[in-house]
Protein backbone atom coordinates (compact mmCIF):
# COMPACT_ATOMS: atom_id res chain seq x y z
CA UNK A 1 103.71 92.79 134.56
CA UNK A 2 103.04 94.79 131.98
CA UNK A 3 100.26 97.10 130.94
CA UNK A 4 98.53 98.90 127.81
CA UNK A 5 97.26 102.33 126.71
CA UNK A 6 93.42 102.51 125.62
CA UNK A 7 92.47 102.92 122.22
CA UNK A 8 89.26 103.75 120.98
CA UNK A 9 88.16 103.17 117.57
CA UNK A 10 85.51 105.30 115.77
CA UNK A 11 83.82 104.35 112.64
CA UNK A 12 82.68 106.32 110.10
CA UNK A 13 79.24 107.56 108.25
CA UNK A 14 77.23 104.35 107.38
CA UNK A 15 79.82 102.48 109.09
CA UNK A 16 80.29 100.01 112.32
CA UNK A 17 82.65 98.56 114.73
CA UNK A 18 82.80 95.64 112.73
CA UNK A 19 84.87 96.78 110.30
CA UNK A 20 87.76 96.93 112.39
CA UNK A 21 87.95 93.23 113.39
CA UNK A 22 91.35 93.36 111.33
CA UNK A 23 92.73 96.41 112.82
CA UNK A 24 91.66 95.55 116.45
CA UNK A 25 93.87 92.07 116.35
CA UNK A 26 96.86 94.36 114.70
CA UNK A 27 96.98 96.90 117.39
CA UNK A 28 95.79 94.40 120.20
CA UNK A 29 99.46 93.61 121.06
CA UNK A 30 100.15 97.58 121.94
CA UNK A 31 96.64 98.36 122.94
CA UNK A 32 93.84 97.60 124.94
CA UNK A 33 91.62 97.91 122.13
CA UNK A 34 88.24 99.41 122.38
CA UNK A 35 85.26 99.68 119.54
CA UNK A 36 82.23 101.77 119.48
CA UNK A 37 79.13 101.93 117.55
CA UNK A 38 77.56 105.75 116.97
CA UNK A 39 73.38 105.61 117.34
CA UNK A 40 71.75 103.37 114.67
CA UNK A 41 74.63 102.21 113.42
CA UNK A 42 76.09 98.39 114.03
CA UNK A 43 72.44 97.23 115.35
CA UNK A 44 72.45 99.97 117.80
CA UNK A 45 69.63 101.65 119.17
CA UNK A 46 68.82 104.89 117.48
CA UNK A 47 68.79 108.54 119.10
CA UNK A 48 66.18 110.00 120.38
CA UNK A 49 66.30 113.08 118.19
CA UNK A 50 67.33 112.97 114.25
CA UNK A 51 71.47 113.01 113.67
CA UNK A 52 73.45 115.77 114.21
CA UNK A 53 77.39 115.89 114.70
CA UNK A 54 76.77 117.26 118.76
CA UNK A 55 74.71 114.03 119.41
CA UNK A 56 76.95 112.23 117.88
CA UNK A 57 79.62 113.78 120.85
CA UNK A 58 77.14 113.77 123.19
CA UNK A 59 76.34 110.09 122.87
CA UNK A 60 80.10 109.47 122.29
CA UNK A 61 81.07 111.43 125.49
CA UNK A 62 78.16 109.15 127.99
CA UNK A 63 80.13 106.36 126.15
CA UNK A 64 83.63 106.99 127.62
CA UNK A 65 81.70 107.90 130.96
CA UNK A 66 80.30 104.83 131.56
CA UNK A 67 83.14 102.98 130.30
CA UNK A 68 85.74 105.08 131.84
CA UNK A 69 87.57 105.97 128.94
CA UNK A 70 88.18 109.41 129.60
CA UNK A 71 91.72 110.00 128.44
CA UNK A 72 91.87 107.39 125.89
CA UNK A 73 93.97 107.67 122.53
CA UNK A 74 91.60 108.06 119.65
CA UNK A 75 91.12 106.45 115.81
CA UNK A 76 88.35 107.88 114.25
CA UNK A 77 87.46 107.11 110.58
CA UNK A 78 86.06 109.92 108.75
CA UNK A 79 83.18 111.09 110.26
CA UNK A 80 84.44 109.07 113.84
CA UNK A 81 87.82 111.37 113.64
CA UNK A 82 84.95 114.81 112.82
CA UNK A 83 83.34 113.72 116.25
CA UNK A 84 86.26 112.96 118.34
CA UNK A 85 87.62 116.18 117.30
CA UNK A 86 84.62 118.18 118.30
CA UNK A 87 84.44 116.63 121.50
CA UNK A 88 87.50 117.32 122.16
CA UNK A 89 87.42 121.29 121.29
CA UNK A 90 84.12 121.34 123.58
CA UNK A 91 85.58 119.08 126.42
CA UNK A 92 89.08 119.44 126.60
CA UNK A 93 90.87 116.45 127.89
CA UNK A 94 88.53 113.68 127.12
CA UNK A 95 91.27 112.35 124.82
CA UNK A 96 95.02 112.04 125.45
CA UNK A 97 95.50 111.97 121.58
CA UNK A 98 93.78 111.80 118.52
CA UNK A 99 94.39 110.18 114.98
CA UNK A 100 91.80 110.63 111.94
CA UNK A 101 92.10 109.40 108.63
CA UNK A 102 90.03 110.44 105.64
CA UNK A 103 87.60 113.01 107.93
CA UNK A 104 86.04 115.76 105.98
CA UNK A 105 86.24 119.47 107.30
CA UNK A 106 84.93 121.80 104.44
CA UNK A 107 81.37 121.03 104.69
CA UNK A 108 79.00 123.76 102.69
CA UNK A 109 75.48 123.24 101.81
CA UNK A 110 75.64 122.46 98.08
CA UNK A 111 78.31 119.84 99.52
CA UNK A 112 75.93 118.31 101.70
CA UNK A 113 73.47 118.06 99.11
CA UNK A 114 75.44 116.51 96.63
CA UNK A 115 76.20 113.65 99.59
CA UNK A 116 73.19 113.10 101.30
CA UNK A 117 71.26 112.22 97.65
CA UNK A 118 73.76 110.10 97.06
CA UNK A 119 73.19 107.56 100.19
CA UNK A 120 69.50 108.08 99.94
CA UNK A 121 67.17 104.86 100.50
CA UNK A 122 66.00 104.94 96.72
CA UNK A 123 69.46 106.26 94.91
CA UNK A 124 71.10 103.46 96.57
CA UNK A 125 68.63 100.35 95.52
CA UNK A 126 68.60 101.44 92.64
CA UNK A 127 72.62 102.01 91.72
CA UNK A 128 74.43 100.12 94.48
CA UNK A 129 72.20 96.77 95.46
CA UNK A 130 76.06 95.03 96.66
CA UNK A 131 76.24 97.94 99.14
CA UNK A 132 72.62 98.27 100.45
CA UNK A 133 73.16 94.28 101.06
CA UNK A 134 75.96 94.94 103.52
CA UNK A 135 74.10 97.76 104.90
CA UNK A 136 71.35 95.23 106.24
CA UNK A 137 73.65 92.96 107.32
CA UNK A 138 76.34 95.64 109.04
CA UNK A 139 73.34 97.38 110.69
CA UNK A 140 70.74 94.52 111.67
CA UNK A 141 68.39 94.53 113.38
CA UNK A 142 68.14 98.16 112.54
CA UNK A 143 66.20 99.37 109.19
CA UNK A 144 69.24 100.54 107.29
CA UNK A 145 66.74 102.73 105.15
CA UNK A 146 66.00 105.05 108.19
CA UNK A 147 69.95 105.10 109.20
CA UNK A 148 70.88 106.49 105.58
CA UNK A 149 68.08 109.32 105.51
CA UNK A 150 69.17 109.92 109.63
CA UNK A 151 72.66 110.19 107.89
CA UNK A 152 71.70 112.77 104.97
CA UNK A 153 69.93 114.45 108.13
CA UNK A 154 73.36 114.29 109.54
CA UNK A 155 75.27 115.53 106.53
CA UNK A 156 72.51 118.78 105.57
CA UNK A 157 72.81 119.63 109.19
CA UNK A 158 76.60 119.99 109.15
CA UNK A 159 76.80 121.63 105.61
CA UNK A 160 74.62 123.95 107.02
CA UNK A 161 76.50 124.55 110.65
CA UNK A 162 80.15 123.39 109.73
CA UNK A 163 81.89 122.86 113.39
CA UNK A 164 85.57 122.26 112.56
CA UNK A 165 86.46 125.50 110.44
CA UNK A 166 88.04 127.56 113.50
CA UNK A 167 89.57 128.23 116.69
CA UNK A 168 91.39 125.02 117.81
CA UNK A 169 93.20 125.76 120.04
CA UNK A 170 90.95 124.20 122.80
CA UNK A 171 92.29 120.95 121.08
CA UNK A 172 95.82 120.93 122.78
CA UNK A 173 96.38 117.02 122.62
CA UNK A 174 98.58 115.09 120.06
CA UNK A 175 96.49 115.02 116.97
CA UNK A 176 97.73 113.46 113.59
CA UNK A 177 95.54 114.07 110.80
CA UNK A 178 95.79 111.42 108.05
CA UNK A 179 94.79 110.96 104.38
CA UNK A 180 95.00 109.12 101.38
CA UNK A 181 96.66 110.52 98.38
CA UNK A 182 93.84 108.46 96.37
CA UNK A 183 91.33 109.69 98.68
CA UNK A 184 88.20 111.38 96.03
CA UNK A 185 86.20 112.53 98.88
CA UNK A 186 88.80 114.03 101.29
CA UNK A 187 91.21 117.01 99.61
CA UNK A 188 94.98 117.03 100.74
CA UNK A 189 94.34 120.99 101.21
CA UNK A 190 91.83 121.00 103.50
CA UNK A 191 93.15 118.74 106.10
CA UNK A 192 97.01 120.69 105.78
CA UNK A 193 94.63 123.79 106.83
CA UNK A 194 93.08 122.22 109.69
CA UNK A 195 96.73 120.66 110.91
CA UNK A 196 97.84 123.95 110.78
CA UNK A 197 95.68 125.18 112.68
CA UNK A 198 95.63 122.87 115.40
CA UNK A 199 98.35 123.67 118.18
CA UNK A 200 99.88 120.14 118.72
CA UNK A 201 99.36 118.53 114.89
CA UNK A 202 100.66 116.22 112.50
CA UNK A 203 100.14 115.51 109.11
CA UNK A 204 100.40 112.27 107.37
CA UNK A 205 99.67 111.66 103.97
CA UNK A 206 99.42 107.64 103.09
CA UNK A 207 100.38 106.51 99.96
CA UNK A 208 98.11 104.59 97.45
CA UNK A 209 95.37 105.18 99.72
CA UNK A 210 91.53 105.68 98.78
CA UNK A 211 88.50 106.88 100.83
CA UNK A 212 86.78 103.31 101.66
CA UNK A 213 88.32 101.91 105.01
CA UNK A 214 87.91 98.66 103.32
CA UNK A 215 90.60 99.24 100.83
CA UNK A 216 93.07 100.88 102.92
CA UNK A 217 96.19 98.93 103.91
CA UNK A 218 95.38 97.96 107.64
CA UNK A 219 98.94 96.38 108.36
CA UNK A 220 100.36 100.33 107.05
CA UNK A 221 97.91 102.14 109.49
CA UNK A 222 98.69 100.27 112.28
CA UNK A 223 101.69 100.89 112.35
CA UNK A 224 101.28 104.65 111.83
CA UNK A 225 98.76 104.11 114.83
CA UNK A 226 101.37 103.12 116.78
CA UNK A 227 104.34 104.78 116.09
CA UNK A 228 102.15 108.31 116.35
CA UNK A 229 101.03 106.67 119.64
CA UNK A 230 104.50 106.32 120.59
CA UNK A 231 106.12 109.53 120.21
CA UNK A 232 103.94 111.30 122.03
CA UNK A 233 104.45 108.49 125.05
CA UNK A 234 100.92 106.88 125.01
CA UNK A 235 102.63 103.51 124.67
CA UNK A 236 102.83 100.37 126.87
CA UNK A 237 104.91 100.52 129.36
CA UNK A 238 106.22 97.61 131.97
CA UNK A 239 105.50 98.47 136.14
């Protein structure tokens, strides 16, 4: 008889669960697979209070409660591998390791700015009509207009109260921190400073890889999902 680890997948900003049907049937074989949608997001009810990163963790922690996911392994996208992180520095051992790729740590106001105008209701009707399409249909029944300006809440708030810029060393799990070496949005520099400042880190940097999930090569992070999975013993195992 044999069993499997848990794994569970974290989207990120403006994102769902549903965008890892592909990567949930690669790692299905190694992994009792497990998705999650953040508030809003995915057809999801929203918070009760505008978005912040802690509500995000809060909402993410009653998650792996009530499913009792406590210890899982973690992939968080972007702003899913910003939450799973912070969780884990304010509740050590909810995770038995962590893997991120593409999350953003060096969040400053005039950063935040920049973002949050840039997935704003209006800015994207009016430049990006292909995306706000999928938006409705990734987030229905949801109004995808109040998710983006809950999201440029969400961004403001962090460049104003950046969480991940020091003392780590609550997070004493396994954590790999991945990005692309196309990636525009997330800098090579900034995630080498936060693995080495984490006690138990990696760092992998993919190759020919961009920001958007949706172009990154799924059957390539798999496997780096697994083999990081691996070394550190989270792995199947026969009884």
């Amino acid at each position: 008889m044999r069993t499997k680890p848990s794994i569970l997948l974290l989207h990120g900003a403006l994102g769902a669960a549903s965008q890892f049907d592909k990567l949930e049937g690669l790692l299905s074989s190694e992994f009792d697979v497990h998705r999650y949608d953040f508030p809003g997001h995915g057809g999801k009810a929203f918070a009760e209070h505008p978005l912040t990163m802690p509500i995000l963790a809060e909402h993410l922690l009653d998650h792996i409660s009530e499913f009792h996911l406590i210890g899982t392994s973690i992939f968080g996208y972007s702003m899913g591998g910003y939450a799973a992180l912070w969780l884990e520095k304010n509740k050590t051992g909810c995770f038995s390791s962590i893997m991120t790729l593409g999350t953003k740590f060096n969040w400053n106001t005039e950063l935040a700015e920049k973002e949050s105008k840039l997935i704003h209701p209006d800015f994207l009707e009016s430049k990006s009509p292909h995306f706000t399409d999928t938006l409705k249909q990734r987030h229905s029944p949801n109004d995808w207009k109040k998710l983006s300006t809950e999201t440029s809440h969400l961004l403001l708030h962090l460049g104003k109260h950046p969480l991940l810029h020091s003392d780590f060393e609550n997070i004493d799990c396994p954590v790999r921190l991945a990005v692309g070496d196309r990636d525009m949005m997330v800098g090579l520099e900034e995630t080498a400073h936060v693995y080495s400042s984490l006690p138990n880190a990696s760092l992998l940097v993919m190759p020919e890889t961009p920001h958007l999930l949706e172009k990154v090569n799924h059957n390539y992070l798999a496997e780096e999902i697994i083999r990081f999975n691996s070394k550190y013993g989270v792995q199947s195992k026969g009884i």
